[in-house]
PDB file of N, CA and C in Angstrom:
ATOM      1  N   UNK A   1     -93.044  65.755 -18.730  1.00  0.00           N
ATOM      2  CA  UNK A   1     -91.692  66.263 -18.793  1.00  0.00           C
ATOM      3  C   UNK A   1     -90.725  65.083 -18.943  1.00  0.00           C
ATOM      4  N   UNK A   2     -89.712  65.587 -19.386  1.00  0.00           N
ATOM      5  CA  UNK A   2     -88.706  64.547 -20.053  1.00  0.00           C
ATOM      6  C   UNK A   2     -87.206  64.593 -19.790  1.00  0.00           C
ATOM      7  N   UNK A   3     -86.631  64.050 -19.655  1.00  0.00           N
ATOM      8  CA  UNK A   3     -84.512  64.720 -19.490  1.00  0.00           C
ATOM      9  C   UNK A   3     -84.264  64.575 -21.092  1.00  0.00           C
ATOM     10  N   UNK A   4     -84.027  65.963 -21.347  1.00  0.00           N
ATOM     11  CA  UNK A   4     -83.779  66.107 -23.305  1.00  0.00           C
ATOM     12  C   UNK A   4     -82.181  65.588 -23.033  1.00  0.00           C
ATOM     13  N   UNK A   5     -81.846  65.018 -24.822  1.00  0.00           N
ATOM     14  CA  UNK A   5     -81.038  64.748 -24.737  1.00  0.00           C
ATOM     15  C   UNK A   5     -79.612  65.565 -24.667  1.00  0.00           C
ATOM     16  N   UNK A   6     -78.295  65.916 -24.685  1.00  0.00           N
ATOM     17  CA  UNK A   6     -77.367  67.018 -24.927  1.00  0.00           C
ATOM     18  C   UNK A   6     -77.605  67.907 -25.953  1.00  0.00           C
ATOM     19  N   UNK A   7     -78.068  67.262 -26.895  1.00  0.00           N
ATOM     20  CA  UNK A   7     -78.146  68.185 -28.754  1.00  0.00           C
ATOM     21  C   UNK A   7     -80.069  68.732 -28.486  1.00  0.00           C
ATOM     22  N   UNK A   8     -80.661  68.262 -27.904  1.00  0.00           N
ATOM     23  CA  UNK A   8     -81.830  68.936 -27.466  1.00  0.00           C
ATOM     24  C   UNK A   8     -81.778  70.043 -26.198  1.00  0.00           C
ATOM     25  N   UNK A   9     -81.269  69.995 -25.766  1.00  0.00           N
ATOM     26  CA  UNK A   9     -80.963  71.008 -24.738  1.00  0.00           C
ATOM     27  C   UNK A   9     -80.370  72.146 -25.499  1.00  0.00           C
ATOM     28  N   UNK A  10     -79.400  71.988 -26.158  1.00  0.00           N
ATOM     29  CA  UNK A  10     -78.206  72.843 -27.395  1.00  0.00           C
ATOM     30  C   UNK A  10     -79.522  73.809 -27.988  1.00  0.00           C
ATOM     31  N   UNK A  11     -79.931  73.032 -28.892  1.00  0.00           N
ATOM     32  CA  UNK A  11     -80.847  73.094 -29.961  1.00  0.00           C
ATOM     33  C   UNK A  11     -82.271  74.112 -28.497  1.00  0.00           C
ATOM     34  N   UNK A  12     -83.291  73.600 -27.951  1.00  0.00           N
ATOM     35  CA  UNK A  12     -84.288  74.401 -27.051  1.00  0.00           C
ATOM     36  C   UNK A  12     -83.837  75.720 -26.551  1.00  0.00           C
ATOM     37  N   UNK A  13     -82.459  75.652 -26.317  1.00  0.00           N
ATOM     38  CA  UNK A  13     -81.670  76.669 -25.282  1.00  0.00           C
ATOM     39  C   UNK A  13     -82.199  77.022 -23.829  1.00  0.00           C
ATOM     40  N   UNK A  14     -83.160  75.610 -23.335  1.00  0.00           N
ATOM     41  CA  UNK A  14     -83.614  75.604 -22.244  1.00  0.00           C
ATOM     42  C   UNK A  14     -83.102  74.185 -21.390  1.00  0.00           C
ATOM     43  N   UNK A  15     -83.784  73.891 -20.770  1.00  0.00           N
ATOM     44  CA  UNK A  15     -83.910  72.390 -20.093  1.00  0.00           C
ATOM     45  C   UNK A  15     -84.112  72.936 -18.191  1.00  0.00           C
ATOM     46  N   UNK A  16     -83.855  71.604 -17.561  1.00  0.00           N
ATOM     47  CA  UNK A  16     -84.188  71.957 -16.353  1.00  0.00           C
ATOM     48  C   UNK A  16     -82.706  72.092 -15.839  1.00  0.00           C
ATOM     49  N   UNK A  17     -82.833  71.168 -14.262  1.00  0.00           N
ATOM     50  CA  UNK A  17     -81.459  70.642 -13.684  1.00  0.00           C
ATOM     51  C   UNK A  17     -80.494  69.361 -14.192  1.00  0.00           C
ATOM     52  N   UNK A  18     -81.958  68.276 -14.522  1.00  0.00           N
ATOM     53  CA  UNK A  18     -81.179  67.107 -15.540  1.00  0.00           C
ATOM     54  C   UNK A  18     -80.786  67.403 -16.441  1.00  0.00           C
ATOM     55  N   UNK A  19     -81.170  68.058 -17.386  1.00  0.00           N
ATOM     56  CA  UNK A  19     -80.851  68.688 -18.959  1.00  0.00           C
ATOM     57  C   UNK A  19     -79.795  69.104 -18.917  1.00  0.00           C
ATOM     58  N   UNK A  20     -79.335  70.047 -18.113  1.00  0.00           N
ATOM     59  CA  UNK A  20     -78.179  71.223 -18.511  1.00  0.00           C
ATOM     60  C   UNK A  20     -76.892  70.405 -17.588  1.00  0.00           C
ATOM     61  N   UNK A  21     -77.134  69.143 -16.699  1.00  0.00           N
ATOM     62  CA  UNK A  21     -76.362  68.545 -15.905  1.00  0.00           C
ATOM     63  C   UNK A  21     -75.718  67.524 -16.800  1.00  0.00           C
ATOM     64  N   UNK A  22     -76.863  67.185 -17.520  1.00  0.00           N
ATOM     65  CA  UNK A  22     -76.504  65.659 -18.780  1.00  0.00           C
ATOM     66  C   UNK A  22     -75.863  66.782 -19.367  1.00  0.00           C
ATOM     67  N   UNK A  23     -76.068  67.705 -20.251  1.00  0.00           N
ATOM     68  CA  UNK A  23     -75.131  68.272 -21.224  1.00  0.00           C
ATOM     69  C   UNK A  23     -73.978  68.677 -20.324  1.00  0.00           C
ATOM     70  N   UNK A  24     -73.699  69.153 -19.520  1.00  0.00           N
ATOM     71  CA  UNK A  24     -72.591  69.365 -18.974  1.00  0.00           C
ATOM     72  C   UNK A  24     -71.158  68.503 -18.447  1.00  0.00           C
ATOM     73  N   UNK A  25     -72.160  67.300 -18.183  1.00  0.00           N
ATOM     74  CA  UNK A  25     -71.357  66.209 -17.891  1.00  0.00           C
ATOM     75  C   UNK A  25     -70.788  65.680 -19.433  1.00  0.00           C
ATOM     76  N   UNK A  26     -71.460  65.598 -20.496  1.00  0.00           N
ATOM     77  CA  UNK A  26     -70.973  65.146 -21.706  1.00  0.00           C
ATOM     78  C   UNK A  26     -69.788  66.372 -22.496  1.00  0.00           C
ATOM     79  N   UNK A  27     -69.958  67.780 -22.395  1.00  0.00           N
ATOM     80  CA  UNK A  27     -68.965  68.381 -22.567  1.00  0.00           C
ATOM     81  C   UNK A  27     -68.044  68.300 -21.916  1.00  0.00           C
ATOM     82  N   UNK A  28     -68.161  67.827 -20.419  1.00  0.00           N
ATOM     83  CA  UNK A  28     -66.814  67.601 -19.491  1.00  0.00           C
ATOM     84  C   UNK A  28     -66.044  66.284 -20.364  1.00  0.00           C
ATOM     85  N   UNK A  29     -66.775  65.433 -20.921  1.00  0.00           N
ATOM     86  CA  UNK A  29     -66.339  64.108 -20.950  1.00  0.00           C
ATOM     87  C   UNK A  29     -65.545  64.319 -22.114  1.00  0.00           C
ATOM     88  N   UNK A  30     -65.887  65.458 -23.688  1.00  0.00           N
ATOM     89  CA  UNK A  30     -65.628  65.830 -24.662  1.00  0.00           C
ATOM     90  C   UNK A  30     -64.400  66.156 -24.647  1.00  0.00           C
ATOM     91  N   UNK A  31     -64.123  66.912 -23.597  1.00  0.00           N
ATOM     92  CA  UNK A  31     -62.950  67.447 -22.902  1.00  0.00           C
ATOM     93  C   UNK A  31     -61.858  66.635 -22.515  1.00  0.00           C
ATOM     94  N   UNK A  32     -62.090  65.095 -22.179  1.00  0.00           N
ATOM     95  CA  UNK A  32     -61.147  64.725 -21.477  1.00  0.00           C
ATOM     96  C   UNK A  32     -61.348  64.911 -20.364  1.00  0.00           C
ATOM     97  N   UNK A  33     -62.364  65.044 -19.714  1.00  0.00           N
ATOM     98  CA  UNK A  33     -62.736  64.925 -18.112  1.00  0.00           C
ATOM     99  C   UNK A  33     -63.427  64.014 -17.734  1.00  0.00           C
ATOM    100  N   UNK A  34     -63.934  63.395 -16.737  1.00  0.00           N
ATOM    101  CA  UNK A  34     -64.368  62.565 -16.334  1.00  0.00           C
ATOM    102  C   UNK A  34     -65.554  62.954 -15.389  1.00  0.00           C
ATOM    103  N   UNK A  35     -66.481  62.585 -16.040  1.00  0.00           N
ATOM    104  CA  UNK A  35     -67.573  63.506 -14.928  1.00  0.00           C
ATOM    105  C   UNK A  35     -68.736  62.332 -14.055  1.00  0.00           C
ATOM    106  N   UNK A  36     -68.950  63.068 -13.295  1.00  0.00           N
ATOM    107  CA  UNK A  36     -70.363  62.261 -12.207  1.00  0.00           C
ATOM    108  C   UNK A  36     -71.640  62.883 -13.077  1.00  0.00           C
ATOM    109  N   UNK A  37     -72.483  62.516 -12.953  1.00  0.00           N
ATOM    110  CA  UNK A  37     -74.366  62.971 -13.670  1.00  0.00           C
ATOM    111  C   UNK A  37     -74.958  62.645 -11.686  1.00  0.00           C
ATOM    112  N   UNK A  38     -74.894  63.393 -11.240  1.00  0.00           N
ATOM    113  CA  UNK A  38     -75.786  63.415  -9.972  1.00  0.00           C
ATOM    114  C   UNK A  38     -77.151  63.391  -9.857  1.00  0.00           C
ATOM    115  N   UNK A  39     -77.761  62.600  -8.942  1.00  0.00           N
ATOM    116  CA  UNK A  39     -79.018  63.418  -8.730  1.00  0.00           C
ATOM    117  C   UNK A  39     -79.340  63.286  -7.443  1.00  0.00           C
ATOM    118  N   UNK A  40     -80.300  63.298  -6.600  1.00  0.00           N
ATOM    119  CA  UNK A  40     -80.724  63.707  -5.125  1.00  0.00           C
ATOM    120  C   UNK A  40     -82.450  63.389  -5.397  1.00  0.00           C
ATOM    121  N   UNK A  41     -82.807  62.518  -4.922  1.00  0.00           N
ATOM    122  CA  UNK A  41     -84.151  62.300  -4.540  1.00  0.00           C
ATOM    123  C   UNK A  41     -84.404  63.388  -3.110  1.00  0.00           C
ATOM    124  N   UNK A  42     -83.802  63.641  -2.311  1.00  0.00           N
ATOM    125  CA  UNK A  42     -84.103  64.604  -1.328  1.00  0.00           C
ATOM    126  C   UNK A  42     -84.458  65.683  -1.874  1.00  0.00           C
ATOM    127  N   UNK A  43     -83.108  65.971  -2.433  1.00  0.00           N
ATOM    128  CA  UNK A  43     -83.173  67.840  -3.099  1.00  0.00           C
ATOM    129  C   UNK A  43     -84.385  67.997  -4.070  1.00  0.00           C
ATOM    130  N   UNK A  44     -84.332  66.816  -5.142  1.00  0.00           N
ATOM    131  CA  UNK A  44     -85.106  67.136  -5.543  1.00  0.00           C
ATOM    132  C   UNK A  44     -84.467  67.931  -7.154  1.00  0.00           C
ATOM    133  N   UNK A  45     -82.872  67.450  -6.978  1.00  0.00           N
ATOM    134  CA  UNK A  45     -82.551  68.075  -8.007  1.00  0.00           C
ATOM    135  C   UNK A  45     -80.766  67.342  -8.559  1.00  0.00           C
ATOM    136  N   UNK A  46     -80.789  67.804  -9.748  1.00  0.00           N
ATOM    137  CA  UNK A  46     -79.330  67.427 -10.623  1.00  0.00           C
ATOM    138  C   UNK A  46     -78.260  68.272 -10.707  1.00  0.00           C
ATOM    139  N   UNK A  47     -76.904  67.398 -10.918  1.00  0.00           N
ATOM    140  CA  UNK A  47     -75.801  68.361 -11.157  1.00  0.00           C
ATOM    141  C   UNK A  47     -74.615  67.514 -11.175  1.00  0.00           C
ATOM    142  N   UNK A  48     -74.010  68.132 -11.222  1.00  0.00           N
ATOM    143  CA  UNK A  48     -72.839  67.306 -11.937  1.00  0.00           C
ATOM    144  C   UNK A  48     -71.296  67.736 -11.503  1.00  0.00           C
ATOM    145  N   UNK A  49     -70.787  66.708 -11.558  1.00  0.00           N
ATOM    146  CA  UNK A  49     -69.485  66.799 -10.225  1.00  0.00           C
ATOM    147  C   UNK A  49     -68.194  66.480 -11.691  1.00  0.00           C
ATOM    148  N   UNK A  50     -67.338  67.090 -11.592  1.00  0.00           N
ATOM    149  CA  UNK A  50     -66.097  67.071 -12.775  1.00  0.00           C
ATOM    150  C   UNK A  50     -64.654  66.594 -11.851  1.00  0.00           C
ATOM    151  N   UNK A  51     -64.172  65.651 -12.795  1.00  0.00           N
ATOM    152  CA  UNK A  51     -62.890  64.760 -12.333  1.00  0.00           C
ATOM    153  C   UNK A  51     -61.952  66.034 -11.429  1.00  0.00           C
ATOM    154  N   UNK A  52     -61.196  66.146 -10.508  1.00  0.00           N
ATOM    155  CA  UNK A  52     -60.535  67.535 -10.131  1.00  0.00           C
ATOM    156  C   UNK A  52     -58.974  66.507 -10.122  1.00  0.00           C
ATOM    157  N   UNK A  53     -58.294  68.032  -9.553  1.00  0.00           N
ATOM    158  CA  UNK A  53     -56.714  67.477  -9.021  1.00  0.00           C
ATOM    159  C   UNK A  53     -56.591  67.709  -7.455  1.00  0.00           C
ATOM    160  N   UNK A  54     -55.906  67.372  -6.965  1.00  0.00           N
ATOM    161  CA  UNK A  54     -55.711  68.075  -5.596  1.00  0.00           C
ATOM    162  C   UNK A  54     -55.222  69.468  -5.861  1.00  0.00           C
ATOM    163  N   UNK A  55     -54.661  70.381  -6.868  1.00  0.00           N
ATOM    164  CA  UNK A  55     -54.624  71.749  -7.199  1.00  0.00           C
ATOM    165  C   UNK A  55     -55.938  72.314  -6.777  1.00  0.00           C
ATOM    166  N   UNK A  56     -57.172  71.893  -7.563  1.00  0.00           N
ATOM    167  CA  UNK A  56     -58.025  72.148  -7.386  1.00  0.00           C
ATOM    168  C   UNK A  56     -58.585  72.109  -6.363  1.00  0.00           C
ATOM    169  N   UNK A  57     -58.745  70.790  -5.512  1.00  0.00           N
ATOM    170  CA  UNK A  57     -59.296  70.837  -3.760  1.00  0.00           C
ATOM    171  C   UNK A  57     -58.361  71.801  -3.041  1.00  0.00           C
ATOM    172  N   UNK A  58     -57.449  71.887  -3.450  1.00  0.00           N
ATOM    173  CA  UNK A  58     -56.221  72.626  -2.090  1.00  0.00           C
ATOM    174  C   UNK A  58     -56.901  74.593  -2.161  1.00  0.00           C
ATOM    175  N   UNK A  59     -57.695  74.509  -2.994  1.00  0.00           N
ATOM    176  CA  UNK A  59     -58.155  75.881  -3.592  1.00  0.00           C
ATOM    177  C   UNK A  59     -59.340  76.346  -2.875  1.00  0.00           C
ATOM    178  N   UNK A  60     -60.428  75.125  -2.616  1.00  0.00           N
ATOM    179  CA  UNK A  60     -61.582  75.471  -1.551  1.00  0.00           C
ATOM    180  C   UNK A  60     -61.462  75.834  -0.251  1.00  0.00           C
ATOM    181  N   UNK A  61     -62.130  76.176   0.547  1.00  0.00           N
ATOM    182  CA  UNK A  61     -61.972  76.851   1.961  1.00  0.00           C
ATOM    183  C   UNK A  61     -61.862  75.201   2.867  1.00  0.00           C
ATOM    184  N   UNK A  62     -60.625  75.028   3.443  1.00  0.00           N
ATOM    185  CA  UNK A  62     -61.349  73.853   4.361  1.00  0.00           C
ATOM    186  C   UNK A  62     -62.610  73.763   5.197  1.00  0.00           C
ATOM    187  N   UNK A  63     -63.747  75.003   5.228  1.00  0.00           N
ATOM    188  CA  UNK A  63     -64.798  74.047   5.568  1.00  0.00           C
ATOM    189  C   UNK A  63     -65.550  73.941   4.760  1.00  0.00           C
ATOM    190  N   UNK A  64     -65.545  74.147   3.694  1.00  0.00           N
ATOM    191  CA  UNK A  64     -66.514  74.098   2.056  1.00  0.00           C
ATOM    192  C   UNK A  64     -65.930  72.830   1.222  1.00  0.00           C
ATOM    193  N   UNK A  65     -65.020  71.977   2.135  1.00  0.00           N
ATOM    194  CA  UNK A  65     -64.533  71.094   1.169  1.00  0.00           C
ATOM    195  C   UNK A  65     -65.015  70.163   1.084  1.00  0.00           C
ATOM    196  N   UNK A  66     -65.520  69.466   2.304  1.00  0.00           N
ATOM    197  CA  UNK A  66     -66.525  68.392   2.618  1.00  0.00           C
ATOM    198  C   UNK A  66     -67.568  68.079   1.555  1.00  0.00           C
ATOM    199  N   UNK A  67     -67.929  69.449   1.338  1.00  0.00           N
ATOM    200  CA  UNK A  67     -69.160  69.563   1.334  1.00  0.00           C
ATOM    201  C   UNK A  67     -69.321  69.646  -0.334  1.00  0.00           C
ATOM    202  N   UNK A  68     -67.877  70.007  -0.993  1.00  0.00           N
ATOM    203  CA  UNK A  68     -68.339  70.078  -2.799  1.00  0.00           C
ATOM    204  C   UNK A  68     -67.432  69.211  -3.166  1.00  0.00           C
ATOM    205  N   UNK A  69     -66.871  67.907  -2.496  1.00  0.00           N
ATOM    206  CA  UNK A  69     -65.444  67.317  -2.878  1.00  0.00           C
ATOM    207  C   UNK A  69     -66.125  65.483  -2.684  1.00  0.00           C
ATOM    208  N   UNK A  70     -65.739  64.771  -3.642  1.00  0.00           N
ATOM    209  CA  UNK A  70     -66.074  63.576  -3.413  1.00  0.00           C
ATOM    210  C   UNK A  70     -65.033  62.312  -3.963  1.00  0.00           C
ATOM    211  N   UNK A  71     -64.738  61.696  -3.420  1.00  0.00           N
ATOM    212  CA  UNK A  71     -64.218  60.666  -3.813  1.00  0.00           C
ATOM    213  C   UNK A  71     -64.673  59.622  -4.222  1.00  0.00           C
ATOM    214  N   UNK A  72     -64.859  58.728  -5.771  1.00  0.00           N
ATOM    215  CA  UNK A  72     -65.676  58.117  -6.503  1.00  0.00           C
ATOM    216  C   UNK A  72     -64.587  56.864  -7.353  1.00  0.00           C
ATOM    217  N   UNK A  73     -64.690  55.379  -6.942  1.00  0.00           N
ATOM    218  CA  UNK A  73     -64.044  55.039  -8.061  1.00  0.00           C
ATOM    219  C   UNK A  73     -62.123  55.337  -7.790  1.00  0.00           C
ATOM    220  N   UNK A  74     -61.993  55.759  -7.051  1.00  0.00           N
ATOM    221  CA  UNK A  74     -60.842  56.431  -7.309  1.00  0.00           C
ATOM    222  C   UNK A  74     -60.368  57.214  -7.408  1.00  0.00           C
ATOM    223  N   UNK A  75     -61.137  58.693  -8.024  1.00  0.00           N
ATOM    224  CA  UNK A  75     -60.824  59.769  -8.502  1.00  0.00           C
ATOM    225  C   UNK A  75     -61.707  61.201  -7.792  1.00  0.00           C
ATOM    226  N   UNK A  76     -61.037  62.211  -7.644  1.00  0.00           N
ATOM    227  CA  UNK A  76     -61.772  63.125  -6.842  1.00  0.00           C
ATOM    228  C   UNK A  76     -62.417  63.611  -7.949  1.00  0.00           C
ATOM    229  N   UNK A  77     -63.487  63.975  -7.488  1.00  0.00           N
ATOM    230  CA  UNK A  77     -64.890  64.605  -8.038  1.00  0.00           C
ATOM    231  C   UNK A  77     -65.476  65.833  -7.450  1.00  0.00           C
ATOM    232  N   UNK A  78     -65.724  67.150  -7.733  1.00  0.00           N
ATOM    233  CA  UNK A  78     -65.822  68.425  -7.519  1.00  0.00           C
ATOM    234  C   UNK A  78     -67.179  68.749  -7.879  1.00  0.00           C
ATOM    235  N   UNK A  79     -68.111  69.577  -6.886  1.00  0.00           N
ATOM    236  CA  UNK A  79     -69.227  69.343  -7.518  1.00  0.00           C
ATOM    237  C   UNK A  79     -69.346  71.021  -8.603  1.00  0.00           C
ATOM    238  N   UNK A  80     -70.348  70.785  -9.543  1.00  0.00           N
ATOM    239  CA  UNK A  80     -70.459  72.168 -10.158  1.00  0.00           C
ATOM    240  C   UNK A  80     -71.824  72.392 -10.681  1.00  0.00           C
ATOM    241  N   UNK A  81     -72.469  73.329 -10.173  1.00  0.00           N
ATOM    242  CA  UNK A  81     -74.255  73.718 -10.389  1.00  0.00           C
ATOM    243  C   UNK A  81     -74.260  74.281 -11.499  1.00  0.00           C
ATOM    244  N   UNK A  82     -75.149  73.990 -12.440  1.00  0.00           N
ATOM    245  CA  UNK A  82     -75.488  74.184 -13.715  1.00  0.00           C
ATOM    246  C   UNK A  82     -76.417  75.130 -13.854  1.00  0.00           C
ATOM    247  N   UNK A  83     -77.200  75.100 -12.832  1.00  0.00           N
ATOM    248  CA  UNK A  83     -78.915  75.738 -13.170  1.00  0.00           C
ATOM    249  C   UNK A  83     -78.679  77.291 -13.030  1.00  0.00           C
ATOM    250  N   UNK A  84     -77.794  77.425 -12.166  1.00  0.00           N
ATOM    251  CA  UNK A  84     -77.646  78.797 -11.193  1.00  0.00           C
ATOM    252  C   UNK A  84     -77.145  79.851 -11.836  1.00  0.00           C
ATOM    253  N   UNK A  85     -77.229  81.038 -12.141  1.00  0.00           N
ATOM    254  CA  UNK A  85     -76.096  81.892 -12.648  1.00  0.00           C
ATOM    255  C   UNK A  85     -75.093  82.117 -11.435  1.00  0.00           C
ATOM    256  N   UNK A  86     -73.683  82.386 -12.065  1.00  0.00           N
ATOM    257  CA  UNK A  86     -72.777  82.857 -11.067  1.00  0.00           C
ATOM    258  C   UNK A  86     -72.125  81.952 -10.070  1.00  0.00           C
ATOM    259  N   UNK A  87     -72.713  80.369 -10.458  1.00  0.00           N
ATOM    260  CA  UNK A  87     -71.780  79.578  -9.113  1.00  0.00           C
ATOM    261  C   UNK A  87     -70.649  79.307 -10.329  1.00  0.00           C
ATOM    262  N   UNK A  88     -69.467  78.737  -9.596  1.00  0.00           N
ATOM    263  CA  UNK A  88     -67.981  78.321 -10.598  1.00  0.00           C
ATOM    264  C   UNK A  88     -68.238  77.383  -9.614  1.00  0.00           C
ATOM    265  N   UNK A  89     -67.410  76.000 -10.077  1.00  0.00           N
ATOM    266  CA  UNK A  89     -66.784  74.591  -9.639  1.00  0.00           C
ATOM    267  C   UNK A  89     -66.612  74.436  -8.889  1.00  0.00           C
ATOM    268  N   UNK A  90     -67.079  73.973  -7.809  1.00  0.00           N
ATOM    269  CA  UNK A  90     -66.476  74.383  -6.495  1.00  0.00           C
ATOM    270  C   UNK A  90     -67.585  75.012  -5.166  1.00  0.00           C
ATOM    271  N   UNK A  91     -68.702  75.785  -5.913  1.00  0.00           N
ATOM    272  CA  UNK A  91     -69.732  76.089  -5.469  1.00  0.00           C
ATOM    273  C   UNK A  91     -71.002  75.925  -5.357  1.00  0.00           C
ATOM    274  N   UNK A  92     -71.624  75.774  -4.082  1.00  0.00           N
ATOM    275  CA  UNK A  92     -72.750  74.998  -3.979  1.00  0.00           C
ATOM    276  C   UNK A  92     -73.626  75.719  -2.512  1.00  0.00           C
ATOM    277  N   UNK A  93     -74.910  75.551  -2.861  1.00  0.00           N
ATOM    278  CA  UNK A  93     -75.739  76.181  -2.155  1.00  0.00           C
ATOM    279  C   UNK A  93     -75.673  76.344  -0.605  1.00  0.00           C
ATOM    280  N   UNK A  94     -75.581  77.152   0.145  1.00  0.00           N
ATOM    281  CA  UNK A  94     -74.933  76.933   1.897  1.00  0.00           C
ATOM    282  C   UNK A  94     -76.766  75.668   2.178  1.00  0.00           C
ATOM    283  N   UNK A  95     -75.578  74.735   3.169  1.00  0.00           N
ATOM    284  CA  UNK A  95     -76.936  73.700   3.667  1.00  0.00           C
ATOM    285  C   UNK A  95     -76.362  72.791   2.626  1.00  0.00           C
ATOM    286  N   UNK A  96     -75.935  72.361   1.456  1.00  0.00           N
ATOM    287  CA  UNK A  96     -76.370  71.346   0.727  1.00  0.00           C
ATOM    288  C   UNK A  96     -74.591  70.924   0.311  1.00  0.00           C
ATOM    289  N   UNK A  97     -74.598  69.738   0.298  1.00  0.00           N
ATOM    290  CA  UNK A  97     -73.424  68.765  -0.073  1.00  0.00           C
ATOM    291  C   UNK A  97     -73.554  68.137  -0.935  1.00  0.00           C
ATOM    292  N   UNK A  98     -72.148  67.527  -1.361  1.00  0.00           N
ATOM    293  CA  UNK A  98     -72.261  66.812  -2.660  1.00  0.00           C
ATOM    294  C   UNK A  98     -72.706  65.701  -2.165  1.00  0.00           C
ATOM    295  N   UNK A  99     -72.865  64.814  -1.212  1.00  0.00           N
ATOM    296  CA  UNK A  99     -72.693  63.626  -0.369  1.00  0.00           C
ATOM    297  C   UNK A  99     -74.727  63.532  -0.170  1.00  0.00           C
ATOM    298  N   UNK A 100     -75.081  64.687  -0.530  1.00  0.00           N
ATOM    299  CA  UNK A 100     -76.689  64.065  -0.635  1.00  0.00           C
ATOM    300  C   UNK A 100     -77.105  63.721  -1.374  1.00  0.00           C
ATOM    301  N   UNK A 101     -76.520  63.580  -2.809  1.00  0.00           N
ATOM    302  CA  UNK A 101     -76.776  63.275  -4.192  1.00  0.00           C
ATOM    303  C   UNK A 101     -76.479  61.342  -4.010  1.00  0.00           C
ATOM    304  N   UNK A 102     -77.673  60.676  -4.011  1.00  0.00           N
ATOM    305  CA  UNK A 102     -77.711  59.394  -3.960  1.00  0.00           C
ATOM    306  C   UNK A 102     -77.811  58.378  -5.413  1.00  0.00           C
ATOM    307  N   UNK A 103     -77.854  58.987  -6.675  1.00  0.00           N
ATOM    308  CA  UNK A 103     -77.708  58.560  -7.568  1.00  0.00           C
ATOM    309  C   UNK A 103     -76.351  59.574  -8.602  1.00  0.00           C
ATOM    310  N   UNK A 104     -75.681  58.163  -8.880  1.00  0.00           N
ATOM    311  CA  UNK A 104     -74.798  58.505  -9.494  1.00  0.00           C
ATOM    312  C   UNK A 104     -73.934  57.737 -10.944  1.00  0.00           C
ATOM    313  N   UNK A 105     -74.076  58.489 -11.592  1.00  0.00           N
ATOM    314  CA  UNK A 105     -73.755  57.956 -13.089  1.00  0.00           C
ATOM    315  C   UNK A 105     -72.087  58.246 -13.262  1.00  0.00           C
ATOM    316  N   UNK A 106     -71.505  57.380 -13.130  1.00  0.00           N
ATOM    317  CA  UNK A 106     -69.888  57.774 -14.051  1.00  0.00           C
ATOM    318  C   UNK A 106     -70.310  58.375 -15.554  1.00  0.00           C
ATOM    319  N   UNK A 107     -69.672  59.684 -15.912  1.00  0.00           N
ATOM    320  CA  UNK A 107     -69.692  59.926 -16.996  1.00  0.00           C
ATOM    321  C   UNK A 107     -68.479  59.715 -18.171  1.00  0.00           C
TER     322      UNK A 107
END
């Protein structure tokens, strides 16, 4: 197994957690966003955190904020699950934080 590249992921219409995290982070970037490429040797898994505003943090529950909100570089970072159907920006598995993700790529 392999991490396909963005236009291979496009093109398969599959991939895993790295796959759909790398493409996601590069459409954030397409955008004019600024994204994290996460990963977690614990979890065991990828995802990808997008530049936010404080609009955006002031929007999470204060006790869910900890936990999907990161400060990187300077800039707040929001985490957002790729793999999952049905999570939005902001949402992330109960038990798991953005703060366990120990590798991290500026995108």
């Amino acid at each position: 197994e392999y991490m396909r590249f963005p236009d291979e992921t496009l093109f398969d219409k599959e991939g895993d957690c790295d796959c759909k995290s790398f493409l996601a982070a590069m459409l954030f970037k397409a955008l004019g966003k600024s994204a994290l490429f996460l990963m977690s040797k614990q979890c065991q898994h990828a995802a990808v955190a997008v530049e936010c505003t404080e609009e955006w943090v002031e929007q999470i529950p204060d006790i869910k904020r900890e936990q999907v909100v990161k400060e990187y570089n300077g800039k707040m970072y929001m985490y957002c699950e790729t793999t999952s159907d049905g999570f939005k920006v902001g949402h992330i598995q109960d038990g798991e934080s953005i703060h366990a993700f120990d590798g991290i790529v500026e995108i």
